[in-house]
Protein backbone atom coordinates (compact mmCIF):
# COMPACT_ATOMS: atom_id res chain seq x y z
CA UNK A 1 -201.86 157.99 -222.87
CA UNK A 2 -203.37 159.76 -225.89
CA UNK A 3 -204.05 157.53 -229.31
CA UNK A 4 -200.81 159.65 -230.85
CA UNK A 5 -198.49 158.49 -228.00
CA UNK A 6 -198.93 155.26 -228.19
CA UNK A 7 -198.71 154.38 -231.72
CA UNK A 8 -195.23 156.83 -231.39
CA UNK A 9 -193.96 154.38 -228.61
CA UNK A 10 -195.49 150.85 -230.31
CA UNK A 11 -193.67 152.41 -233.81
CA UNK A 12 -190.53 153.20 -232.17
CA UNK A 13 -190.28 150.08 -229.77
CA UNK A 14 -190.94 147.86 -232.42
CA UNK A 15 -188.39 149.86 -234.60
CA UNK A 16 -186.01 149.30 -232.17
CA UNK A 17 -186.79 145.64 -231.06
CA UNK A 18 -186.07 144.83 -234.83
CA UNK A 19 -182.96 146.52 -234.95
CA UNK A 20 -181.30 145.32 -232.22
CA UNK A 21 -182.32 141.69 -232.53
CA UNK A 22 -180.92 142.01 -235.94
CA UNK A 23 -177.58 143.08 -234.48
CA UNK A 24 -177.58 140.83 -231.72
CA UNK A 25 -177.89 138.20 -233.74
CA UNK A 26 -175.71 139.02 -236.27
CA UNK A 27 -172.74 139.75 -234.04
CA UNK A 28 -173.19 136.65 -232.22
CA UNK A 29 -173.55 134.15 -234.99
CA UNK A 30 -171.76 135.79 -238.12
CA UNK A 31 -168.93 138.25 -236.26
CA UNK A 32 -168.27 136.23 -232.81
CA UNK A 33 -169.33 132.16 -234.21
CA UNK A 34 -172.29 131.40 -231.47
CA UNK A 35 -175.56 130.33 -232.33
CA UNK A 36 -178.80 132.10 -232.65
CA UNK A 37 -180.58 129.90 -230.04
CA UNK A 38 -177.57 130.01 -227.74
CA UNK A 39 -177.80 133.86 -228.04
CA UNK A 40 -181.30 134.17 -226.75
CA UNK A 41 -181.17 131.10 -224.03
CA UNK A 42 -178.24 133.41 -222.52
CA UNK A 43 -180.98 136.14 -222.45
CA UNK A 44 -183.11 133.70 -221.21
CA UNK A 45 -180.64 132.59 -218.59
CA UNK A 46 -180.48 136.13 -216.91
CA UNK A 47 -183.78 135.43 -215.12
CA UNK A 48 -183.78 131.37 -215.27
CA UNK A 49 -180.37 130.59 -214.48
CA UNK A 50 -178.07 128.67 -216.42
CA UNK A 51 -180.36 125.79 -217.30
CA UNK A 52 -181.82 128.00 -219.78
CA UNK A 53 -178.86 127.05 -222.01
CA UNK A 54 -180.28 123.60 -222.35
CA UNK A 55 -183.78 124.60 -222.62
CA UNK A 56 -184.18 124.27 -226.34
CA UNK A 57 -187.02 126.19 -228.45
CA UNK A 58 -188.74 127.25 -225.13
CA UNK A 59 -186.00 129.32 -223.38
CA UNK A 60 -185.33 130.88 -226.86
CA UNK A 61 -188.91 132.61 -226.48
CA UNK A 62 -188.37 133.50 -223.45
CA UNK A 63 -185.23 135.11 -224.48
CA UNK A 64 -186.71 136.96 -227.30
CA UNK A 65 -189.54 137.83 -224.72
CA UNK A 66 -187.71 138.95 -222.25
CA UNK A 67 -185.64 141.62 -224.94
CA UNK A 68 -188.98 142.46 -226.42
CA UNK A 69 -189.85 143.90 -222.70
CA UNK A 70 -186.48 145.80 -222.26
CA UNK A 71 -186.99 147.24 -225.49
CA UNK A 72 -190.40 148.37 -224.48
CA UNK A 73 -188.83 149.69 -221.14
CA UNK A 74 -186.33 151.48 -222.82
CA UNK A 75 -188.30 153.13 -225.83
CA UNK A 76 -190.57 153.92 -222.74
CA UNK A 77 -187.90 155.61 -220.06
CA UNK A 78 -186.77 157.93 -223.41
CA UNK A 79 -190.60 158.94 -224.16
CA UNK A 80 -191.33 159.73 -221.18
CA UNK A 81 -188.16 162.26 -220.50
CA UNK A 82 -188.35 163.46 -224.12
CA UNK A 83 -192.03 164.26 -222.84
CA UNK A 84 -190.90 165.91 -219.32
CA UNK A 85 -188.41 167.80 -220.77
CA UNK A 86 -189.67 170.61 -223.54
CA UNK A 87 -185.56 171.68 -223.70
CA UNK A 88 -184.70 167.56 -224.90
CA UNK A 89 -187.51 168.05 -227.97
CA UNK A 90 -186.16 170.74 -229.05
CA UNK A 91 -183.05 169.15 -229.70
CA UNK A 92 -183.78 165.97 -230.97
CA UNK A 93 -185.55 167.81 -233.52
CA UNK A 94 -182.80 168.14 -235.59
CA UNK A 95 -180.80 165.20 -237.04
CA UNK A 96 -177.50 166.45 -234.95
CA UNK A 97 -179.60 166.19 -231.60
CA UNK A 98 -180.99 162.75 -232.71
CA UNK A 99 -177.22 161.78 -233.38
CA UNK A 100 -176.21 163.41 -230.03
CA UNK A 101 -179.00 162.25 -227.72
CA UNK A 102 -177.98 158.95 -229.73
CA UNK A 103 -173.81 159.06 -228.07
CA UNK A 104 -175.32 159.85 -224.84
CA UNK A 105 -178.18 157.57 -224.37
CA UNK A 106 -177.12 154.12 -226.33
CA UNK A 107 -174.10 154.42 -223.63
CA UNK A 108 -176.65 154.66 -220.93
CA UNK A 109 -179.01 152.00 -221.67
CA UNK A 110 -175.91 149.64 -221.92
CA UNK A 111 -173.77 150.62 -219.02
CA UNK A 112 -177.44 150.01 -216.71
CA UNK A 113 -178.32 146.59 -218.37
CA UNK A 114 -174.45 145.15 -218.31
CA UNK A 115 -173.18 146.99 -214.57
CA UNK A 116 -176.47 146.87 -212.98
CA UNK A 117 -179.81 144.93 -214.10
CA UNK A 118 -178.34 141.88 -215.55
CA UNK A 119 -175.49 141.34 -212.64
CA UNK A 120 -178.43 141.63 -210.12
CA UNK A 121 -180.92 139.42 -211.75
CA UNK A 122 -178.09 136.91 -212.57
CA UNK A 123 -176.12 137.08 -209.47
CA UNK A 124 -173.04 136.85 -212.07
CA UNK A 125 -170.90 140.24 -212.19
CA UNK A 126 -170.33 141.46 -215.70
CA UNK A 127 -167.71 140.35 -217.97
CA UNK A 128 -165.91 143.39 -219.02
CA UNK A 129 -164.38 142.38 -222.49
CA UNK A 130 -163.62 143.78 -226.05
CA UNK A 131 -167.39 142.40 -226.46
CA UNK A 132 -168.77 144.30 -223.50
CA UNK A 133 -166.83 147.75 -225.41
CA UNK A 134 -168.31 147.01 -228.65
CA UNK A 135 -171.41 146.27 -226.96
CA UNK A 136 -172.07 150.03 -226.36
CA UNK A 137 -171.49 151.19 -229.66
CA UNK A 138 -173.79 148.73 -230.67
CA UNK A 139 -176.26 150.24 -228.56
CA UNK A 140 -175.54 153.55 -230.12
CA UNK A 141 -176.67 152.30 -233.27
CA UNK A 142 -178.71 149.61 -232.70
CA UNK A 143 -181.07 151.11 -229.57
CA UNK A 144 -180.70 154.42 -228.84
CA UNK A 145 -180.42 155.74 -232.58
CA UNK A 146 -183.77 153.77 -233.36
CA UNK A 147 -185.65 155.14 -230.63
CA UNK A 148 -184.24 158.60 -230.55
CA UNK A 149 -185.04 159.12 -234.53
CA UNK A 150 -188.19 158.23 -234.19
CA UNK A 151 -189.14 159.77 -230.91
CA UNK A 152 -187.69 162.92 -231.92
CA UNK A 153 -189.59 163.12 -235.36
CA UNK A 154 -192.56 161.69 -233.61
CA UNK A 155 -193.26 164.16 -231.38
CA UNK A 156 -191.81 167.47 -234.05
CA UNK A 157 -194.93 166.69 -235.78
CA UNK A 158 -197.58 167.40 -233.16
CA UNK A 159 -196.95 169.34 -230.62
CA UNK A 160 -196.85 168.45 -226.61
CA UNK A 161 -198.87 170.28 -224.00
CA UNK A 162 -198.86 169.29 -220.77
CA UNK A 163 -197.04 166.37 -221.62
CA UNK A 164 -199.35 164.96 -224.14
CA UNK A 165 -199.44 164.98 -227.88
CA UNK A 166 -202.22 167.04 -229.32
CA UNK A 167 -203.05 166.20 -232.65
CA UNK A 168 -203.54 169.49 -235.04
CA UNK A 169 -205.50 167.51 -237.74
């Protein structure tokens, strides 16, 4: 991966690991009453089982780890079909294919996390609530809108050949 690529997918990953730990966090303390350690030991719990609830400071970083990687899985799965697909960086070049890509992919990311990885991993099936709805617009905003923006600007900038970013300077 060329110097240009990565700093696009560190920018946007980070970008979007801020953003949605901010909403996470806020909907789960301020808008639903939970705690902020009790968010992230649930995250935790998905690969340690339910003991991470009582695993104080520790499971919380594991928690925060472990969304840290699926942000850096997801930022990555998007770069690399933006990349793929010459047709998809067209259209996120404008602000209403960011917003588009945005309704499309947000929806995505949460309907694979909630129906498939987590239920897996957990062995728990998913709890389909008012929550789990709101959950995907959240990921609208919060994940997909992030990484989609700044993809999608990233890579207008410089163009792509053969996949790779090739910087005109």
């Amino acid at each position: 991966m060329n110097r240009n690529l990565l700093r696009l997918l560190v920018r946007a990953w980070l970008l979007i690991a801020l953003s949605d730990f901010t909403y996470a966090s806020f909907m789960s303390t301020v808008v639903y009453g939970g705690t902020f350690a009790k968010l992230w030991q649930g995250v935790a719990s998905v690969l340690l089982g339910p003991g991470a609830m009582q695993g104080g400071a520790r499971t919380v970083l594991v928690g925060i780890a472990m969304h840290l990687s699926v942000a850096l899985l997801w930022t990555t799965v998007f770069l690399a079909i933006a990349l793929a697909s010459p047709a998809l960086r067209r259209f996120i070049a404008t602000p209403g294919g960011i917003v588009a890509t945005a309704v499309a992919y947000g929806p995505i990311v949460w309907l694979v996390m909630s129906l498939v990885v987590i239920p897996t991993l957990s062995g728990r099936p998913p709890t389909i609530n008012y929550r789990w709805w709101i959950a995907i617009a959240g990921h609208i905003v919060a994940v997909a809108l992030p990484i989609v923006a700044t993809i999608g600007r990233g890579l207008a900038r410089e163009p792509v050949v053969d996949g790779a970013m090739v910087s005109v300077a």
